[in-house]
Protein backbone atom coordinates (compact mmCIF):
# COMPACT_ATOMS: atom_id res chain seq x y z
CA UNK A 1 -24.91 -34.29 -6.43
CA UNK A 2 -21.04 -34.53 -6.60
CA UNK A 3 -18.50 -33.28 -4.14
CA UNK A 4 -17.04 -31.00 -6.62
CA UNK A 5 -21.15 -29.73 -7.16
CA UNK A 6 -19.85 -27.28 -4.25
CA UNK A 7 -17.75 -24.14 -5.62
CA UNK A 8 -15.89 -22.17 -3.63
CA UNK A 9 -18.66 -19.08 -3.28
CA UNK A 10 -21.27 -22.26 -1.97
CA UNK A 11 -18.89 -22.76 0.95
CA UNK A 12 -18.15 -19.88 1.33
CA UNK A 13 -22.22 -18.88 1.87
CA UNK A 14 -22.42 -22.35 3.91
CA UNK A 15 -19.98 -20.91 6.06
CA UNK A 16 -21.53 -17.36 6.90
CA UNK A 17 -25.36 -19.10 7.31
CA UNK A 18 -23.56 -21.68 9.49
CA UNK A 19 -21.64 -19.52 11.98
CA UNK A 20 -24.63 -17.07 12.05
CA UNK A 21 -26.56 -19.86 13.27
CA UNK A 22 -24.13 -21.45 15.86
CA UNK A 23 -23.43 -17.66 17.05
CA UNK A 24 -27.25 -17.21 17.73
CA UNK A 25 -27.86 -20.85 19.35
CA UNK A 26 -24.72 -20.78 21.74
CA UNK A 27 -26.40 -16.94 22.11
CA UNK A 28 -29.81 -18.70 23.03
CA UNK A 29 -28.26 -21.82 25.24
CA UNK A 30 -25.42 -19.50 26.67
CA UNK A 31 -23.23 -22.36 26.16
CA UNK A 32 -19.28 -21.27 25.56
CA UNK A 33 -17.54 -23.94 25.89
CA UNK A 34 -15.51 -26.38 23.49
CA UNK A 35 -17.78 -29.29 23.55
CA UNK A 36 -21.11 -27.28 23.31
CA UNK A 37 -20.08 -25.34 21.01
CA UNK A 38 -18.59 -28.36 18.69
CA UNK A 39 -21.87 -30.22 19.53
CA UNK A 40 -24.25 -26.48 18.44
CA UNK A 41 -22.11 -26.48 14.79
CA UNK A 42 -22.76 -30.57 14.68
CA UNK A 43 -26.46 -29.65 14.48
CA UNK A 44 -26.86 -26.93 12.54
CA UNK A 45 -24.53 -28.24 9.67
CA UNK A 46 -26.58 -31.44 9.59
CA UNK A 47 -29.54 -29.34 9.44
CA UNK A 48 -28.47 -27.75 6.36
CA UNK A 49 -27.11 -31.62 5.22
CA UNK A 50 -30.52 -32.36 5.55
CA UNK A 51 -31.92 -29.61 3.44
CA UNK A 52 -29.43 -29.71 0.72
CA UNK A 53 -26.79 -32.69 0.51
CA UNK A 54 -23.34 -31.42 1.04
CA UNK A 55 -20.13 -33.77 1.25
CA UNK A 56 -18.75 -35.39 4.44
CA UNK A 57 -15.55 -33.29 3.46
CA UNK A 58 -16.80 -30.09 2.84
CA UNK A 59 -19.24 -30.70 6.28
CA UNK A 60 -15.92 -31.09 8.20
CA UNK A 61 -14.30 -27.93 6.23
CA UNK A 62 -16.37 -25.50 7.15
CA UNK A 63 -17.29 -27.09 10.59
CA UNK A 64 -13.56 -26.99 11.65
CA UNK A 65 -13.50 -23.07 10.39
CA UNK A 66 -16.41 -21.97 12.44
CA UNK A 67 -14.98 -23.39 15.59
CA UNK A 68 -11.73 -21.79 14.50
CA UNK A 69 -13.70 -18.63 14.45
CA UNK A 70 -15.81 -19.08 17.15
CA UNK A 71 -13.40 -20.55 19.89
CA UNK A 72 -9.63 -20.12 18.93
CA UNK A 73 -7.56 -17.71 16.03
CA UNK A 74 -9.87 -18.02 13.16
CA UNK A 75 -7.84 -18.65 10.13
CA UNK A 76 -4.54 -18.33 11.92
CA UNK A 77 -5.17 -21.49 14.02
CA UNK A 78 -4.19 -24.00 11.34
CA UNK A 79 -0.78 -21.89 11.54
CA UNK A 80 -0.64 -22.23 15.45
CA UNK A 81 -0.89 -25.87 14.80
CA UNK A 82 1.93 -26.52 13.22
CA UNK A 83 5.01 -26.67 15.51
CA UNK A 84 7.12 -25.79 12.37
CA UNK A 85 5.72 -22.43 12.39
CA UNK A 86 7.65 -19.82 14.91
CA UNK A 87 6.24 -15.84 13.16
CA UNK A 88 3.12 -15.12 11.90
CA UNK A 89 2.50 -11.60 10.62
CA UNK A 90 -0.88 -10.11 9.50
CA UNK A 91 -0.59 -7.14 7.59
CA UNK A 92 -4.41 -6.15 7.48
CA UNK A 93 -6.90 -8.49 6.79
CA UNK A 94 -5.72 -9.76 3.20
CA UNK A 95 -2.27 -10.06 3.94
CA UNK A 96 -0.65 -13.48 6.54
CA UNK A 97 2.70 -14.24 6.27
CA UNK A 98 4.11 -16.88 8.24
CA UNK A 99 7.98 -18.11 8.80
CA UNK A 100 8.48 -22.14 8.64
CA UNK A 101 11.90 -23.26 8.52
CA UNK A 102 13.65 -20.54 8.52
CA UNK A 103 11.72 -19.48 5.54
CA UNK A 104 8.81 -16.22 4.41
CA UNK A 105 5.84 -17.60 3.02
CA UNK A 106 2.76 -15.80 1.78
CA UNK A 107 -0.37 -17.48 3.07
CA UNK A 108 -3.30 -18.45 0.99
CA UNK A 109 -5.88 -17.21 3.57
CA UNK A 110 -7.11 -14.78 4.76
CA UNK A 111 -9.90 -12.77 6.99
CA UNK A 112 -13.46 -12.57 5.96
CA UNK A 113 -13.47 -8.28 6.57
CA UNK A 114 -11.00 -5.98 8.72
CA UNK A 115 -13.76 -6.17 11.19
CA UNK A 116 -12.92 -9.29 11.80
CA UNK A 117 -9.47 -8.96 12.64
CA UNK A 118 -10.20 -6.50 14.82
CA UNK A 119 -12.40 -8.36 16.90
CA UNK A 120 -9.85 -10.84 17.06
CA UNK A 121 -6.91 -8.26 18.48
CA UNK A 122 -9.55 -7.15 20.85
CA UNK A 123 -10.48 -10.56 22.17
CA UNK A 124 -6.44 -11.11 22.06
CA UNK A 125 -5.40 -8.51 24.24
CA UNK A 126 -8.65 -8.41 26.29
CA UNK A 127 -7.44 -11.76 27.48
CA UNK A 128 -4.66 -11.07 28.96
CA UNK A 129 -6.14 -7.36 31.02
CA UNK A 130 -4.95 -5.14 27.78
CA UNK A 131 -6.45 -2.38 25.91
CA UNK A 132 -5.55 -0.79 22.57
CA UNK A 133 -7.24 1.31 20.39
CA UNK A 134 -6.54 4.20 18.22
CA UNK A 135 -5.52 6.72 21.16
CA UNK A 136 -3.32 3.40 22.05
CA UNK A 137 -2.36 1.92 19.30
CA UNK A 138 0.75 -0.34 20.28
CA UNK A 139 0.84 -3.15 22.64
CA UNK A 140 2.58 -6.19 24.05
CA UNK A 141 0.36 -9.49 25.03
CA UNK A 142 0.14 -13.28 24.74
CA UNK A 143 -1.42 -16.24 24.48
CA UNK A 144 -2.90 -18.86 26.65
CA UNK A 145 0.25 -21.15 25.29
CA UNK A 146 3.04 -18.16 26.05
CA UNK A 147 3.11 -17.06 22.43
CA UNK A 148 4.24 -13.07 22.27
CA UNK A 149 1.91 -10.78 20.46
CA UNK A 150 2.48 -7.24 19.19
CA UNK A 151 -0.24 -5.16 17.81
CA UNK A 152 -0.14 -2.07 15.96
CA UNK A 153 -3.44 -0.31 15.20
CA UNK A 154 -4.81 2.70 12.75
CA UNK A 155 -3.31 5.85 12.49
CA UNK A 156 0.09 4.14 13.27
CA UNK A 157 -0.46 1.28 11.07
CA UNK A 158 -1.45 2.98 7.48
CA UNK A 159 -2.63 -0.69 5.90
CA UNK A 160 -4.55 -2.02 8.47
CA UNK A 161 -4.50 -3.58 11.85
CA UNK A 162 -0.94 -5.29 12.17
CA UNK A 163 -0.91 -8.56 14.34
CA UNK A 164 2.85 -10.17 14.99
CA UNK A 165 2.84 -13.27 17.11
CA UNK A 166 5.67 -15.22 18.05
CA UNK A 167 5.27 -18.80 18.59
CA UNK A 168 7.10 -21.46 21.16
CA UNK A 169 7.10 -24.61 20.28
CA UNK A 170 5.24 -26.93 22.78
CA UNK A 171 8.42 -29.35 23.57
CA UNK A 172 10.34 -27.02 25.18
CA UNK A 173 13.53 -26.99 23.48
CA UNK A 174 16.88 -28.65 25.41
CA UNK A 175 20.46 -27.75 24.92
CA UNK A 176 20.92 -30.98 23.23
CA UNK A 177 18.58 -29.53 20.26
CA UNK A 178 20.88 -26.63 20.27
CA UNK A 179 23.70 -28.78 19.58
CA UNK A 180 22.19 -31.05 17.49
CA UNK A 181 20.87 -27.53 15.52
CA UNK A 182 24.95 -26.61 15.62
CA UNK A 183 23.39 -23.22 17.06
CA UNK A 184 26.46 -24.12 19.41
CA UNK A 185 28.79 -26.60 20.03
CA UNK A 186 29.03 -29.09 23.33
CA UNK A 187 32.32 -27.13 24.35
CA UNK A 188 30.21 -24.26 24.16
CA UNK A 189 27.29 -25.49 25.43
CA UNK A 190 29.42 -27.04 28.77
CA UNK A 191 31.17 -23.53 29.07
CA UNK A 192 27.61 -21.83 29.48
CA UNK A 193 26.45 -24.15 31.71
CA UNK A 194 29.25 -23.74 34.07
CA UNK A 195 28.62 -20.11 34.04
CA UNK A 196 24.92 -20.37 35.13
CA UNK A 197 26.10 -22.70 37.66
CA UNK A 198 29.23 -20.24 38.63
CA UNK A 199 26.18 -17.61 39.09
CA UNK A 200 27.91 -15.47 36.83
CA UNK A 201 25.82 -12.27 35.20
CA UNK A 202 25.23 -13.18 31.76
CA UNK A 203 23.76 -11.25 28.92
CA UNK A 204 22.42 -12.77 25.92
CA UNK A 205 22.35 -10.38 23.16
CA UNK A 206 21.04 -10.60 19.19
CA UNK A 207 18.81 -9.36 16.78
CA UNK A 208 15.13 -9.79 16.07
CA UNK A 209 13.77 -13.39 15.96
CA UNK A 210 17.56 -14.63 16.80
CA UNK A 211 16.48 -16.85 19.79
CA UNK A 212 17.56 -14.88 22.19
CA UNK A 213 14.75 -15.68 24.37
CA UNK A 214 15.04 -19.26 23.28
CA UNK A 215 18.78 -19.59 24.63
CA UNK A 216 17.73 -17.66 28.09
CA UNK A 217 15.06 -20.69 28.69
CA UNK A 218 17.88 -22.73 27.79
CA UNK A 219 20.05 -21.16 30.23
CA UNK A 220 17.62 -20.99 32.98
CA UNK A 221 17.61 -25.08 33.29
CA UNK A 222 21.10 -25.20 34.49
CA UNK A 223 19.89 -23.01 37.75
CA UNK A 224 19.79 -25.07 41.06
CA UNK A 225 16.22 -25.96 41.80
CA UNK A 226 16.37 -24.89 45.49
CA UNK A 227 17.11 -20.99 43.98
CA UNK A 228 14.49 -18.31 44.25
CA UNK A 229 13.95 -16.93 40.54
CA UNK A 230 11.70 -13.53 40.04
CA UNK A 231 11.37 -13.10 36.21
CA UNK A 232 10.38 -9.65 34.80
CA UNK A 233 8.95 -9.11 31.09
CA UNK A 234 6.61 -6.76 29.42
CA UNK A 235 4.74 -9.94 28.38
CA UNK A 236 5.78 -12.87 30.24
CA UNK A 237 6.78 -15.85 27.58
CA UNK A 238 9.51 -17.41 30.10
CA UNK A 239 9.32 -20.65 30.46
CA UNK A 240 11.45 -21.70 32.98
CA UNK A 241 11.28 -25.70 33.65
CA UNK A 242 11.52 -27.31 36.56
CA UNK A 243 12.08 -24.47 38.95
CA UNK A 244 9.13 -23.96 41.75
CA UNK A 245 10.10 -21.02 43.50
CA UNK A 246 9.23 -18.75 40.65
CA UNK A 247 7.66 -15.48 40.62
CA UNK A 248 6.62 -13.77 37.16
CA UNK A 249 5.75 -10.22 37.19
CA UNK A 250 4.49 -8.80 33.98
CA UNK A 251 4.50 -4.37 33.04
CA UNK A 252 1.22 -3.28 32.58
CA UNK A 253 0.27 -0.42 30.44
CA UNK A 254 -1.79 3.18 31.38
CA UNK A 255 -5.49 2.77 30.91
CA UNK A 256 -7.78 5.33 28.75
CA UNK A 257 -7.02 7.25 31.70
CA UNK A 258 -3.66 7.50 31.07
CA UNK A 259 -2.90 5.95 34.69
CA UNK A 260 -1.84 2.40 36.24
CA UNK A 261 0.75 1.74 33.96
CA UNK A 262 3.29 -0.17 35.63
CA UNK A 263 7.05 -0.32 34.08
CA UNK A 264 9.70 -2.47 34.16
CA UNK A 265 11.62 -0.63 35.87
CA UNK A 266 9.31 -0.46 38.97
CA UNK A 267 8.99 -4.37 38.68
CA UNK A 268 12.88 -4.47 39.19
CA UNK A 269 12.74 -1.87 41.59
CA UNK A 270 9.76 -4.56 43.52
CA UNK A 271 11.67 -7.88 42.60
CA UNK A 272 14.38 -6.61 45.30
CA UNK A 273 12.04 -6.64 48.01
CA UNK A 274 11.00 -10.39 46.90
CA UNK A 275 14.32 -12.28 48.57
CA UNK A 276 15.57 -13.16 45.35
CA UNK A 277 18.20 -15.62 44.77
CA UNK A 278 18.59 -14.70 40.41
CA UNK A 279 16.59 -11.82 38.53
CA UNK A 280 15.83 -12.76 34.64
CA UNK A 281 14.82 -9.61 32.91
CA UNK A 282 13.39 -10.81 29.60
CA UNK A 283 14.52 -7.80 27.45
CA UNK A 284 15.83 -4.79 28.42
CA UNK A 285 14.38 -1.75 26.38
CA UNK A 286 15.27 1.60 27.81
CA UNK A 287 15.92 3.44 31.15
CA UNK A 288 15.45 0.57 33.57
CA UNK A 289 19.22 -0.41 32.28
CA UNK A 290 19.80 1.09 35.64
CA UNK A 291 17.88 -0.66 37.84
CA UNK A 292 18.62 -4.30 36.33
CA UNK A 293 22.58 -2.98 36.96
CA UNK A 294 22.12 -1.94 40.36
CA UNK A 295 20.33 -5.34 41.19
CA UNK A 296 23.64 -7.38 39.87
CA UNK A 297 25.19 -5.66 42.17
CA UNK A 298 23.85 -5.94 44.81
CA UNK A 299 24.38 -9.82 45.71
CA UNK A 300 22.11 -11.54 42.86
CA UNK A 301 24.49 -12.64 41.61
CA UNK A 302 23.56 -15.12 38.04
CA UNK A 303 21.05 -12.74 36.97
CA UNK A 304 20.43 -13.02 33.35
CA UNK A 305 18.64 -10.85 30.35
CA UNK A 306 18.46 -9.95 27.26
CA UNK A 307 18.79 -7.48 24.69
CA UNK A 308 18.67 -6.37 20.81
CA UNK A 309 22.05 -5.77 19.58
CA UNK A 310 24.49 -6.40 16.38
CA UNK A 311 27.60 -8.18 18.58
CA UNK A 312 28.71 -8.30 22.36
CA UNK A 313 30.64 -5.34 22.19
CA UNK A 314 27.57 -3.24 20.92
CA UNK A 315 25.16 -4.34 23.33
CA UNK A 316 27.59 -2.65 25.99
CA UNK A 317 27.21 0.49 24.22
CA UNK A 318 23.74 -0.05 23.68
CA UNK A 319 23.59 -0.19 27.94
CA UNK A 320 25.22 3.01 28.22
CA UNK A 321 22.57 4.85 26.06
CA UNK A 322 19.88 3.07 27.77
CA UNK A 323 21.20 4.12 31.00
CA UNK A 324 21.62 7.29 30.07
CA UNK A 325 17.88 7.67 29.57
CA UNK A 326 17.17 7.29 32.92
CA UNK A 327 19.67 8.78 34.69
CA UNK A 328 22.00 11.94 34.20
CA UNK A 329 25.27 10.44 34.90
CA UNK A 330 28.58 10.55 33.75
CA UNK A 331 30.07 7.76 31.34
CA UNK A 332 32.49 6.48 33.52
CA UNK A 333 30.52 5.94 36.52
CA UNK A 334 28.14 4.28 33.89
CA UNK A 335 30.71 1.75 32.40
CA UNK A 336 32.31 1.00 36.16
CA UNK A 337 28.78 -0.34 36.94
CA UNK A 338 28.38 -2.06 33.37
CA UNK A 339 31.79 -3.51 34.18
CA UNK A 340 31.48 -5.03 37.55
CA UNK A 341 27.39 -6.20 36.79
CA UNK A 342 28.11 -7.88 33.57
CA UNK A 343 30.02 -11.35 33.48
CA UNK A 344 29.76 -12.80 30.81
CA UNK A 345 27.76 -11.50 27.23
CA UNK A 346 26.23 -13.81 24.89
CA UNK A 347 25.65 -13.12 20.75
CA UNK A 348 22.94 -15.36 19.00
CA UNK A 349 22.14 -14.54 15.27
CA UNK A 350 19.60 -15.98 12.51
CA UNK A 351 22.04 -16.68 9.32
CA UNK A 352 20.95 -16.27 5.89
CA UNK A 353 19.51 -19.74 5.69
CA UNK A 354 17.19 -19.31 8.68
CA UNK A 355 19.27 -21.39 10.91
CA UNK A 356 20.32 -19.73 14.62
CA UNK A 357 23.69 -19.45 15.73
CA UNK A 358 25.82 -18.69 18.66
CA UNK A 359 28.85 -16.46 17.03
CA UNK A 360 30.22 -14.72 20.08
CA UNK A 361 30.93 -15.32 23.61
CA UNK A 362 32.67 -12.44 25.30
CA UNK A 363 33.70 -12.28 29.05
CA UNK A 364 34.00 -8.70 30.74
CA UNK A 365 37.15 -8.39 32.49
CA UNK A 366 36.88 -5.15 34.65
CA UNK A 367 37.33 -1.79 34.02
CA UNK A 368 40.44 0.48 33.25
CA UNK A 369 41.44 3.33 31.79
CA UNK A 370 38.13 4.65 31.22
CA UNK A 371 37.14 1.63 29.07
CA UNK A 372 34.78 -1.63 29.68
CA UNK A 373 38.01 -4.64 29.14
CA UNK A 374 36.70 -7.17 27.72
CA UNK A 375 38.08 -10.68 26.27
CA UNK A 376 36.35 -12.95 23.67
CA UNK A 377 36.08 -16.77 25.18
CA UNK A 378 34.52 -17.80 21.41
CA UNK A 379 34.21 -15.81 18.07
CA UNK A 380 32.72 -16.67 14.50
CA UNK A 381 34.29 -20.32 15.18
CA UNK A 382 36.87 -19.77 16.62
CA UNK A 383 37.49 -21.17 19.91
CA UNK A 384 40.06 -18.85 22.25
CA UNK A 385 40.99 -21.50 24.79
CA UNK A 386 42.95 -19.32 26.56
CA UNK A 387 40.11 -16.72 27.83
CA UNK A 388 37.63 -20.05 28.13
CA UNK A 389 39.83 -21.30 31.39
């Protein structure tokens, strides 16, 4: 028999017999880990090798899918193995798209049944203390290597379970990269620095997938070592190198109960009771605008965050709503506290061609006349040496 004597429906067969097996055996031996459970598919695929001849390549196919299945993403985890990769979006079971480059591609494969995929959320979020389920159908996790996952479930999602992760490269990436990337320039990148340093409040602000959180790592390496750091996230993807005095909270969300949910806001609200030197909020959605304000000014001082915005000047607005939220005062008293939290505001956007760029840095100067003053330090290449002194 010929290596091509195997057609696709064969493997496919080999496949479900195979994993059936291992499934049942690790079952039987209650073995779970890597190396049993690499050693169980071993045996059962040269079981069936010895019943019916199949090729060394296909035998290494199908035994690298099963422990895909078994132990790690199923047919996502060739996609998590390639450091190129940064989105990967599962629209239902029949539907992966992945971004490479820059770039939306379709991807060949796909789940064996929506079951499947399902399991796979569930063993996703389960991981990390989550639930979701159709009277929860949203949620925020990760992965054991920091990657952010959103899930949306049925009735929400109309065409099946939706599955977004977004990947971090294993390297971290350096400012150097950035420069190298011309995401910024070294005048740019020396400026920032300084600011960190300075312990200035800075803002980085962009829209989706514009490496916002990317930058804020970035960031964080110019903090001194010897500085206290409390980071607060709804899923905690912060990577912050070299720093040991770090403490990561993480939200938590209600149970089927509808209680223990734990917001950011209360997290900020805790962090102040933690001695901390810097706060890093890693996104600010909604009301606890407020509290990440009032903790800037208060003495901790080079705080940093982030938030979803088209430019510097409409993130500040974007602040003002989100205060307003939470609290039922006026806009003045509002932009006074925007004005003497913020420093220094940071814009970061993904171009046409996939490539990230810095396009605005903006420095808040105070407050007057009613409005937030503000003074741009760079803008769409342009370099205002006068505001950068």
């Amino acid at each position: 028999m010929s290596e091509t004597d195997h057609s696709g429906m064969e493997l496919r067969e080999l496949y479900h017999r195979c994993k059936k097996k291992t499934k049942e055996r690790a079952r039987e031996e209650n073995a779970y880990t890597d190396e049993t459970v690499k050693a169980i598919i071993l045996q059962v695929l040269s079981e069936e090798h010895r019943r019916c001849w199949i090729p060394i390549r296909d035998r290494v196919a199908v035994g690298r899918r099963i422990f895909y299945a078994l132990r790690r993403l199923d047919v996502l985890q060739p996609l998590m193995e390639d450091e190129m990769v940064t989105d990967i979006m599962v629209n239902g079971a029949d539907h992966i798209y992945y971004e490479k480059n820059g770039k939306m591609k379709r991807y060949p494969e796909k789940f064996e049944s929506r079951q499947r995929l399902e399991d796979l959320i569930q063993q996703i979020v389960g991981n990390v203390n989550r639930s979701v389920n159709e009277a929860s159908p949203i949620v925020d996790a990760r992965l054991d290597d920091g990657s952010r996952v959103h899930v949306v479930l049925a009735p929400v999602a109309l065409n099946g379970p939706i599955l977004t992760i977004r990947r971090f490269r294993n390297t971290p990436i350096t400012m150097e990269d950035l420069i190298a990337w011309q995401t910024l320039t070294k005048e740019m990148a020396a400026y920032l620095k300084r600011a960190v340093e300075e312990k200035k409040n800075i803002f980085v602000c962009g829209g989706t997938a514009s490496g916002k959180t990317t930058l804020l790592n970035i960031l964080s390496n110019f903090i001194p070592k010897e500085e206290r750091i409390i980071t607060i996230e709804d899923a905690a993807e912060l990577r912050l190198a070299g720093l040991e005095n770090v403490v990561t909270l993480e939200t938590r969300n209600a149970r089927a109960d509808g209680k223990g949910q734990i917001s950011m806001q209360e997290l900020i609200k805790a962090s102040l009771r933690m001695n901390p030197d810097r706060i890093i909020v890693g996104e600010v959605r909604g009301k606890e605008a407020l509290d990440m304000l009032q903790a800037m000014n208060t003495g901790h001082e080079g705080s940093l965050s982030t938030g979803h915005s088209s430019g510097c000047k409409n993130m500040l607005m974007r602040i003002e709503t989100m205060v307003l939220m939470g609290a039922d005062m006026p806009l003045q008293a509002i932009r006074q506290q925007i004005a003497s939290a913020i420093d220094l505001l940071v814009y970061v956007e993904k171009i046409k061609t996939g490539q990230r760029k810095v396009t605005e840095i903006t420095k808040v100067k105070g407050y007057k006349n009613g409005e937030i003053e503000t003074a741009a330090v760079f803008y769409h290449n342009q370099w205002c040496e006068e505001e950068a002194e």
